[in-house]
Protein backbone atom coordinates (compact mmCIF):
# COMPACT_ATOMS: atom_id res chain seq x y z
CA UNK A 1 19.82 13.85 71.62
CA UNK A 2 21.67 17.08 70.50
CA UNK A 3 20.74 17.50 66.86
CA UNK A 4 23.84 17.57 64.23
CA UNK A 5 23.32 21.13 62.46
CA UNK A 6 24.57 20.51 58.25
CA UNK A 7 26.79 23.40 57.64
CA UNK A 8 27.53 26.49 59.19
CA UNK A 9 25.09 28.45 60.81
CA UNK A 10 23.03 30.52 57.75
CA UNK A 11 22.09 33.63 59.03
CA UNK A 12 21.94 34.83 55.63
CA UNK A 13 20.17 32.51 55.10
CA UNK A 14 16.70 34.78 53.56
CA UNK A 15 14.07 34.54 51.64
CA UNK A 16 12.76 38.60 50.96
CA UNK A 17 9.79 39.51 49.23
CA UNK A 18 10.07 43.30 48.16
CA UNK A 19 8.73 46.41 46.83
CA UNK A 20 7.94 44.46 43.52
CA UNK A 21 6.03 41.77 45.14
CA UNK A 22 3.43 44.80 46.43
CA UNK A 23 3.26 46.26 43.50
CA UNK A 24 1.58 43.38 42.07
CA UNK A 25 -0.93 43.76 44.99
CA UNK A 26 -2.02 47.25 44.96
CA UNK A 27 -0.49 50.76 44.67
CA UNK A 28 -1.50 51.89 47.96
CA UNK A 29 1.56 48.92 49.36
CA UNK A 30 3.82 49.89 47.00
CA UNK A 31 6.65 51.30 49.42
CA UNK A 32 4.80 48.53 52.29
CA UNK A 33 8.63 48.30 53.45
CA UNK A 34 11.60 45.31 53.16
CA UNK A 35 10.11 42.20 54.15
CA UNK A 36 12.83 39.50 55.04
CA UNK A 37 13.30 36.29 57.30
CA UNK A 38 16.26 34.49 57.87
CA UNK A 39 16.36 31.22 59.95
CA UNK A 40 19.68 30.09 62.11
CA UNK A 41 19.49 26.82 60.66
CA UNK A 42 18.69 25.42 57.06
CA UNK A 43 19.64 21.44 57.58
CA UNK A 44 19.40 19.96 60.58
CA UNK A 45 20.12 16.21 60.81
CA UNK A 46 19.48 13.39 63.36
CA UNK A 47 21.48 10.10 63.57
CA UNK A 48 20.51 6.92 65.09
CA UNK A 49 17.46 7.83 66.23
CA UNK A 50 15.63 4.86 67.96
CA UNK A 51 11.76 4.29 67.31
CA UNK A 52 10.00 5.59 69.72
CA UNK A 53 12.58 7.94 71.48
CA UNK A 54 12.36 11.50 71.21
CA UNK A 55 14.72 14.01 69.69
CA UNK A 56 14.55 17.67 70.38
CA UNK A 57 15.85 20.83 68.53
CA UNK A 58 15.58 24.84 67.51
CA UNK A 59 15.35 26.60 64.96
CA UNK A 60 15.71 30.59 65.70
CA UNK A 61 13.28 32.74 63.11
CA UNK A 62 14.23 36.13 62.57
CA UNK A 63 13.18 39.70 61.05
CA UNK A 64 15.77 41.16 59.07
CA UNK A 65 13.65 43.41 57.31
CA UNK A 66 12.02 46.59 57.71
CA UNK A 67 8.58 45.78 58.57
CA UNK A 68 6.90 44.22 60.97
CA UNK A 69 5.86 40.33 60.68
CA UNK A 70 3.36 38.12 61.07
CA UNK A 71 5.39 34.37 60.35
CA UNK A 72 3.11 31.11 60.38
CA UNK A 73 4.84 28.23 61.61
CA UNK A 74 3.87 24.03 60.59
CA UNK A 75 5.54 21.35 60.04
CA UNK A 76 5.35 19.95 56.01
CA UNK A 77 6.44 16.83 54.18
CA UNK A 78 8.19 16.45 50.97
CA UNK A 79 7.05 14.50 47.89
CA UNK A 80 9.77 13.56 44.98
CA UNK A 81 8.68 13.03 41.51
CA UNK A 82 10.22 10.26 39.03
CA UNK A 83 12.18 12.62 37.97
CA UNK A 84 13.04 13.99 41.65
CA UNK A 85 11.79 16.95 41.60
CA UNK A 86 10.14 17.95 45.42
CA UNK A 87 6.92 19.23 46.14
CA UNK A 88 5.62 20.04 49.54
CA UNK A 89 2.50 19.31 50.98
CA UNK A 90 1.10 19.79 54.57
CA UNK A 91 -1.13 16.39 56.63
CA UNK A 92 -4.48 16.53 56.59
CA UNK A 93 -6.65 14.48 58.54
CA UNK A 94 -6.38 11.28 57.56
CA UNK A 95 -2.34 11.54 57.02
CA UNK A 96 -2.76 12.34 61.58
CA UNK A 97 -2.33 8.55 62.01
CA UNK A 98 -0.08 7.63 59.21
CA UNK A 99 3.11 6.50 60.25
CA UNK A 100 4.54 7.35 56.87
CA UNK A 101 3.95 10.98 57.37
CA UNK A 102 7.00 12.71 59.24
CA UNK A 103 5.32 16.06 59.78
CA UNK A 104 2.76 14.01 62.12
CA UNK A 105 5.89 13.19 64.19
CA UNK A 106 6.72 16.90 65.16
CA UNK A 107 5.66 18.77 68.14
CA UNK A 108 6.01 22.33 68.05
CA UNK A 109 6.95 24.68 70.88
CA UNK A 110 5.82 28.07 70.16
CA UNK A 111 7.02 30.61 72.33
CA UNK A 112 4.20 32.20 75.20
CA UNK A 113 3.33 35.27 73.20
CA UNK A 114 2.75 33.47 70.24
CA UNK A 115 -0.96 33.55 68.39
CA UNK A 116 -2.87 31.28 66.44
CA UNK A 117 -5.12 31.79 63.10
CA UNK A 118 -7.25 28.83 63.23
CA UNK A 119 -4.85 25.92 64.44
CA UNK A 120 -2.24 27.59 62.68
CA UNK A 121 0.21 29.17 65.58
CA UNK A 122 2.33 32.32 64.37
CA UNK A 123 4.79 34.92 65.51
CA UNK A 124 4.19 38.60 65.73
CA UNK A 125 8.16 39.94 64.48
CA UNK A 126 9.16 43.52 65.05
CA UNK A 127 12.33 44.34 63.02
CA UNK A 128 15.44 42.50 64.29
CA UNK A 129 13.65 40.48 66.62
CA UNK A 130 14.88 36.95 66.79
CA UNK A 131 12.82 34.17 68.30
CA UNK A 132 13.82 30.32 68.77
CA UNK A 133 11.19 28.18 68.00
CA UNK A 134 11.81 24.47 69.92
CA UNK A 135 10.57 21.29 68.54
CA UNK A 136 10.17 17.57 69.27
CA UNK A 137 10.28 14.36 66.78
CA UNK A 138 9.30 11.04 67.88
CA UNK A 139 9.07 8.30 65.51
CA UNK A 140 6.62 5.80 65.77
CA UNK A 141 7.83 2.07 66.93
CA UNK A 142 6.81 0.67 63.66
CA UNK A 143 8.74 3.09 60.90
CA UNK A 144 11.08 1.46 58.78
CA UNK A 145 15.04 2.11 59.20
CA UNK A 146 16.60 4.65 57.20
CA UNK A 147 16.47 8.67 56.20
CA UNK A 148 13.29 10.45 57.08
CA UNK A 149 12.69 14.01 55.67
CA UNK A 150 10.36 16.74 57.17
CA UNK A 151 10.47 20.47 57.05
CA UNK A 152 9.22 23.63 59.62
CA UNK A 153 8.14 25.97 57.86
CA UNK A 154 8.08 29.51 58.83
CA UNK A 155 5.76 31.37 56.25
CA UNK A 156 5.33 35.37 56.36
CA UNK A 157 1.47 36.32 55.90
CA UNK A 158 -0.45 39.27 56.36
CA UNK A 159 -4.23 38.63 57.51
CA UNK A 160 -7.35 39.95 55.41
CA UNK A 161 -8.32 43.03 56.82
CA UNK A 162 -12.09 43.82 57.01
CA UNK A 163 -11.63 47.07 57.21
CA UNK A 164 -10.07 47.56 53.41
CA UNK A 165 -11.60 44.61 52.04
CA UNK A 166 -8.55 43.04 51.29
CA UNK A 167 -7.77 39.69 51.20
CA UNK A 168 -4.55 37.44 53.04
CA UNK A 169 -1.42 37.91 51.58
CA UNK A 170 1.48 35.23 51.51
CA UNK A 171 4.41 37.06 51.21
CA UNK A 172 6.53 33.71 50.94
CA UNK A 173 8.08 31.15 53.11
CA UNK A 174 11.61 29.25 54.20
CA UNK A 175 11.95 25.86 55.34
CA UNK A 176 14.13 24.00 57.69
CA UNK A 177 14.64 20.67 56.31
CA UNK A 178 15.28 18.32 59.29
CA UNK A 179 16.37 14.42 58.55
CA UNK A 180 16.10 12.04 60.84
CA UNK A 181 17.72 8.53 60.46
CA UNK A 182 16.11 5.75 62.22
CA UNK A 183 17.88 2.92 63.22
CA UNK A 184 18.13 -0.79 62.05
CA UNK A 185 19.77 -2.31 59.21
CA UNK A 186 20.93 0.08 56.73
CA UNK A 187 20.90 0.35 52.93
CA UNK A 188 23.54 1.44 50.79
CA UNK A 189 22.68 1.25 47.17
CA UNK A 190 22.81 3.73 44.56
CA UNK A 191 22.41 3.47 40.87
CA UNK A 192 23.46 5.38 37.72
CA UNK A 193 19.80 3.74 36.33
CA UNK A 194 20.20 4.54 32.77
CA UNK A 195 22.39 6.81 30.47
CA UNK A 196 20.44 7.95 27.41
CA UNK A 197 22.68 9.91 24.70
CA UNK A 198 22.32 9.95 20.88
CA UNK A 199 24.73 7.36 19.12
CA UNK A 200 25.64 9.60 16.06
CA UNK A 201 25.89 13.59 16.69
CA UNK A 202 26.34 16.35 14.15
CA UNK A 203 28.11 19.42 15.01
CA UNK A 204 30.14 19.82 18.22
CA UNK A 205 27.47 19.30 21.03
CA UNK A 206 25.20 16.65 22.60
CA UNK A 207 22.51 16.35 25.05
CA UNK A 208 22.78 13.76 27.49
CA UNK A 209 20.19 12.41 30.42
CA UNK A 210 21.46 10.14 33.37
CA UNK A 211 19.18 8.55 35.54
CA UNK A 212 20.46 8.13 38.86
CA UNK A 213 18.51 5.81 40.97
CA UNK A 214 18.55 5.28 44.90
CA UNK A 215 17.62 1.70 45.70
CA UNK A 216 18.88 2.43 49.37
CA UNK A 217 16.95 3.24 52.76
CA UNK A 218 19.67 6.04 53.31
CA UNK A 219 19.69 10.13 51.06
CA UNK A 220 22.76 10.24 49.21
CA UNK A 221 24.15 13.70 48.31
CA UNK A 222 26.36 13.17 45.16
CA UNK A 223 28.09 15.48 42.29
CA UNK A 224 27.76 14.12 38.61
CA UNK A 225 31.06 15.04 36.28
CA UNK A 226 31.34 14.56 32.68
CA UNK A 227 34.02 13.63 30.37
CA UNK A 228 34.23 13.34 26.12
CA UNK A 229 37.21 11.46 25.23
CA UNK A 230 38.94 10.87 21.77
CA UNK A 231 39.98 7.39 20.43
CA UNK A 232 43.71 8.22 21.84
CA UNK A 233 42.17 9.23 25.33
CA UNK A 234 42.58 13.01 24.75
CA UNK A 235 40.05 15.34 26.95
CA UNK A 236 37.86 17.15 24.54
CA UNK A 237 35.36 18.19 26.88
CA UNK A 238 33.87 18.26 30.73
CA UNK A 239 30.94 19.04 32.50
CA UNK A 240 29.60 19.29 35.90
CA UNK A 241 25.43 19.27 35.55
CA UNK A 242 24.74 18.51 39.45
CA UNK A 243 26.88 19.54 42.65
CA UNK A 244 26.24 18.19 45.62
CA UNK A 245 22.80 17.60 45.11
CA UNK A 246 20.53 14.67 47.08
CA UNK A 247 19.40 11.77 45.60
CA UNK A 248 16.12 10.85 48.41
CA UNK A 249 16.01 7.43 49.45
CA UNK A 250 14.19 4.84 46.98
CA UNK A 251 13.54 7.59 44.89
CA UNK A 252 15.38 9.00 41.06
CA UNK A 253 16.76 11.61 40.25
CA UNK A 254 17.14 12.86 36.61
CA UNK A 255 19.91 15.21 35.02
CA UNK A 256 19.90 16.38 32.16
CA UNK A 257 22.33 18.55 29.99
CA UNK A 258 24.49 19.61 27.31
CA UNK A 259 28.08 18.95 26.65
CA UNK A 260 30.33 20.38 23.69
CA UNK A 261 33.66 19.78 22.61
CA UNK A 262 35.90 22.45 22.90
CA UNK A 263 38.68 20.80 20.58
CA UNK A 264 38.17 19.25 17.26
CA UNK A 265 36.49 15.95 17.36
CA UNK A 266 35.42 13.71 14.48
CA UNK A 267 35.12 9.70 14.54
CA UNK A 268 34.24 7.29 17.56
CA UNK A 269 34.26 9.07 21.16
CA UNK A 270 34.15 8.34 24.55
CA UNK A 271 31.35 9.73 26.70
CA UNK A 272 32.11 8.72 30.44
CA UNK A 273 29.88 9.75 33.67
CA UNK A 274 31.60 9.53 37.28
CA UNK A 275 28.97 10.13 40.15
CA UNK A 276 31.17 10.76 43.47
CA UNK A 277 29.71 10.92 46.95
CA UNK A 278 30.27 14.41 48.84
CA UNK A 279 30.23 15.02 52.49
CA UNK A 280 27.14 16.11 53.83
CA UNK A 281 28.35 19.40 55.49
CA UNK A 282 31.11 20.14 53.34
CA UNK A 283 29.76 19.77 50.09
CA UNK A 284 33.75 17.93 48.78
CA UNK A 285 34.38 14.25 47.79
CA UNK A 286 34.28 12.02 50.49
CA UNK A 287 38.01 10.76 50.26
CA UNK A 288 38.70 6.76 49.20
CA UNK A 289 34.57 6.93 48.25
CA UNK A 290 33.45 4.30 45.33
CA UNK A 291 32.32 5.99 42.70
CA UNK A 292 30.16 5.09 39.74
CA UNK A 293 31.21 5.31 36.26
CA UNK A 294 29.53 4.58 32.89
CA UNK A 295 31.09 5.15 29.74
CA UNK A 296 29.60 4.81 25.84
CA UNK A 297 30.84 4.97 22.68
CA UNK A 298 29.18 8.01 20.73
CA UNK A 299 29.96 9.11 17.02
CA UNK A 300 30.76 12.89 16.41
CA UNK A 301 31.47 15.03 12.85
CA UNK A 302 31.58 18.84 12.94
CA UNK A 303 28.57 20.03 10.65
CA UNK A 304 31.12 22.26 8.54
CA UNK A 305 33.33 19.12 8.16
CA UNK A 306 30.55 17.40 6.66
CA UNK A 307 29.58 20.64 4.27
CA UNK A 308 33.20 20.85 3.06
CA UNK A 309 33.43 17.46 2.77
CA UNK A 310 29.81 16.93 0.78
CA UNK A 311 30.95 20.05 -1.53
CA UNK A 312 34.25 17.95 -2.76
CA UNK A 313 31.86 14.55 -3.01
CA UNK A 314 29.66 17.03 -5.44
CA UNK A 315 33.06 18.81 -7.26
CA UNK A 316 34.15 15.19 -7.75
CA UNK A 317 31.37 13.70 -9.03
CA UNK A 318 31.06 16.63 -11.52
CA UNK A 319 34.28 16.32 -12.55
CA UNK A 320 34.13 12.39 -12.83
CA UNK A 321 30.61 12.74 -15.27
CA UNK A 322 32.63 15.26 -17.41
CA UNK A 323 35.74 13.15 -17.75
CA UNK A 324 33.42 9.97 -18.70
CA UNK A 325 31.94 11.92 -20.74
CA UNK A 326 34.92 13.41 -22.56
CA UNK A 327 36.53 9.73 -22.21
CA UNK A 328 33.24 8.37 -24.04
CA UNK A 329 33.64 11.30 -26.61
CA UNK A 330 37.56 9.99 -27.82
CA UNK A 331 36.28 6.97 -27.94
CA UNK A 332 33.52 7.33 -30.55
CA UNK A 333 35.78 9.55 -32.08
CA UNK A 334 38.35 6.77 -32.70
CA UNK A 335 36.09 4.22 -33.97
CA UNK A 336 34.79 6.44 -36.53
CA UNK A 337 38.29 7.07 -37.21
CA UNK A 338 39.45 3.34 -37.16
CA UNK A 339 36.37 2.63 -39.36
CA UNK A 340 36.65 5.25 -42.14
CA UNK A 341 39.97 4.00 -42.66
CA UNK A 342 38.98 0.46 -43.19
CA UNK A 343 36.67 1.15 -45.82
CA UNK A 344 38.38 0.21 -49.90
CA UNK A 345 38.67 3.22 -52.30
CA UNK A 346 35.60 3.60 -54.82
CA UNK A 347 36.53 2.59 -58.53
CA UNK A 348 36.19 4.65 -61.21
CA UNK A 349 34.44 3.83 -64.38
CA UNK A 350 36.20 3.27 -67.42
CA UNK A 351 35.64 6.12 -70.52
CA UNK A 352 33.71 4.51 -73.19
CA UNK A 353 36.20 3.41 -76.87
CA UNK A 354 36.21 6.39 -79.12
CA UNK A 355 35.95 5.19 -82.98
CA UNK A 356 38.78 6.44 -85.15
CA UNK A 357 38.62 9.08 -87.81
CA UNK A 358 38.49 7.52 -91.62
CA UNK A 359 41.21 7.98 -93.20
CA UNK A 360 41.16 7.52 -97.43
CA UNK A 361 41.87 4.24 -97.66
CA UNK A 362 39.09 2.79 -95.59
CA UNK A 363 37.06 1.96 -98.15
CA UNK A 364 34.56 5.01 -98.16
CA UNK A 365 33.46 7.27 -100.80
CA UNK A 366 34.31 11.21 -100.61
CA UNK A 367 32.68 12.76 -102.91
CA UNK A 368 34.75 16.28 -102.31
CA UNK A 369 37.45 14.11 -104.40
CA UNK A 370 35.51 12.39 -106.14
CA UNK A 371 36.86 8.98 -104.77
């Protein structure tokens, strides 16, 4: 079955690890040269692939630096977290019978003048040599339907030298992600899980976290857009915190980010989350897809709003104390007024009788006149 290449071919497609990265190593490798590989083919994708059949491919490695190469090739797996970040490991022993494991599905097909160190085969690359590397896939009878994920790895590495003393080097690696979907019934179910923002926000931004969860048997690659909407429906804000990124079968995927308004917004908003479905290859919106959309209510105040409008609570509540105040003032001022006026004006006491002056008839003796 002819593989289905995802995207254009990527010959620029390069991982390079330069002069800096040898300066970390030792002076003497300083000016070592440009080391850089580039690979023909980033995604490669397999559809109805039938348990138990064989696919086939090739991916072409080349040298686009300076210096000569020495690339390790293997075949890896990929491990998503909760939160769906990937890891990648390599099998071990135990993982050489494991079903579950694509990488013990591959067979590589090294070219005749390849070399090995250990069981590890790898390429000898001159500069601008380019060499296809073929493979094989066959999944086992028993793996479950759906969107399998493996990668071959092409990994520059220099040897230890016994000469020098010095130890391997890995200069760093690129993968080829290759998906194969097995058939049988298939699974179509993706999630916006949970949508976690705060309820009441001061100033003019909020962090949000969405939770998108893949319930499916199938990867879904997906773009997440933002909206913050006023009471009357007016755009305040957008943002765009994931294009076309994958969402791995029956695994999650968090995002996480920041959205501010760029108009003024105070009162009851809108927050609303639409998760659209791209195309594989292109990267746009699948046309007529279903999307998912969440929406919640979130409250919002501008933090210098709130200042402005805490210094007038304060001026008025001043002002209110001092006019209670001065009100209570008047008023004891009137009642002593009312009261003083109420009271009756004090008597005066009477001036004792004053006895009158004798006068010659009353009956007294003078003896001045001899009376």
């Amino acid at each position: 079955m002819t593989p289905r290449a995802l995207g254009a071919r990527v010959r620029t497609l390069a991982l390079g690890v330069a002069v800096l990265a040898a300066l970390l190593i030792a002076p003497a490798q300083a000016f070592a040269g440009h080391k850089v590989i580039a690979l023909s083919n980033g995604q490669i994708k397999f559809y109805d692939v039938s348990p138990g059949k064989t696919v086939t491919g090739t991916v072409q490695v080349s040298n686009e630096g300076d210096t000569p190469l020495k690339v390790l090739v293997y075949a890896g797996d990929q491990e998503v977290s909760p939160t769906g970040e990937l890891t990648f490991t390599v099998p071990n022993r135990e993982d050489l019978t494991a079903y579950f494991k694509p990488s013990t599905w591959v067979t590589l097909k090294m070219p005749a003048n390849s070399k090995s160190f250990g069981n590890i085969p790898y390429l000898d690359l001159k500069p601008g040599d380019r060499v296809p590397v073929s493979f094989s896939i066959t999944p086992p009878p028993n793996v479950p339907p759906g969107d399998h994920n493996l990668y071959i790895f092409f990994e520059m590495y220099e040897p230890p030298n016994p000469t020098t003393g010095a130890s391997g080097e890995i200069n760093g690696r690129l993968g080829a992600r290759i998906t194969l979907r097995v058939k049988g019934p298939i699974q179509d179910n993706l999630q916006v899980k949970s949508l976690t923002v705060p309820p009441y926000v001061i100033g003019t931004s909020f962090p949000y976290q969405i939770t998108l969860a893949n319930e499916g048997n199938i990867d879904k690659r997906v773009s997440v857009g933002t909206g913050l909407y006023g009471g009357g429906g007016s755009l305040l804000a957008t943002s765009q915190p994931l294009t076309g990124g994958i969402v791995y079968a029956q695994t999650s995927k968090d995002v996480t980010a920041t959205i501010t308004a760029s108009k003024f917004a105070f009162g009851h908003l809108y927050f609303r989350v639409q998760v659209l479905p791209v195309d594989d290859v292109s990267g746009a919106a699948i046309p007529n897809a279903k999307s998912l959309n969440e929406v919640v209510r979130v409250w919002m105040a501008p933090l210098w709003l709130l200042i402005t409008i805490g210094v007038l609570i304060v001026v008025v509540f001043i002002g209110l104390v001092w006019w209670i105040g001065a009100a209570a003032g008047r008023r004891r001022e009137r009642r002593r007024a009312a009261a003083a006026a109420a009271q009756p004006a004090p008597l005066t006491p009477a001036a004792p009788p004053t006895a009158p002056a004798p006068t010659s008839d009353d009956g007294f003796y003078d003896p001045d006149k001899g009376e």
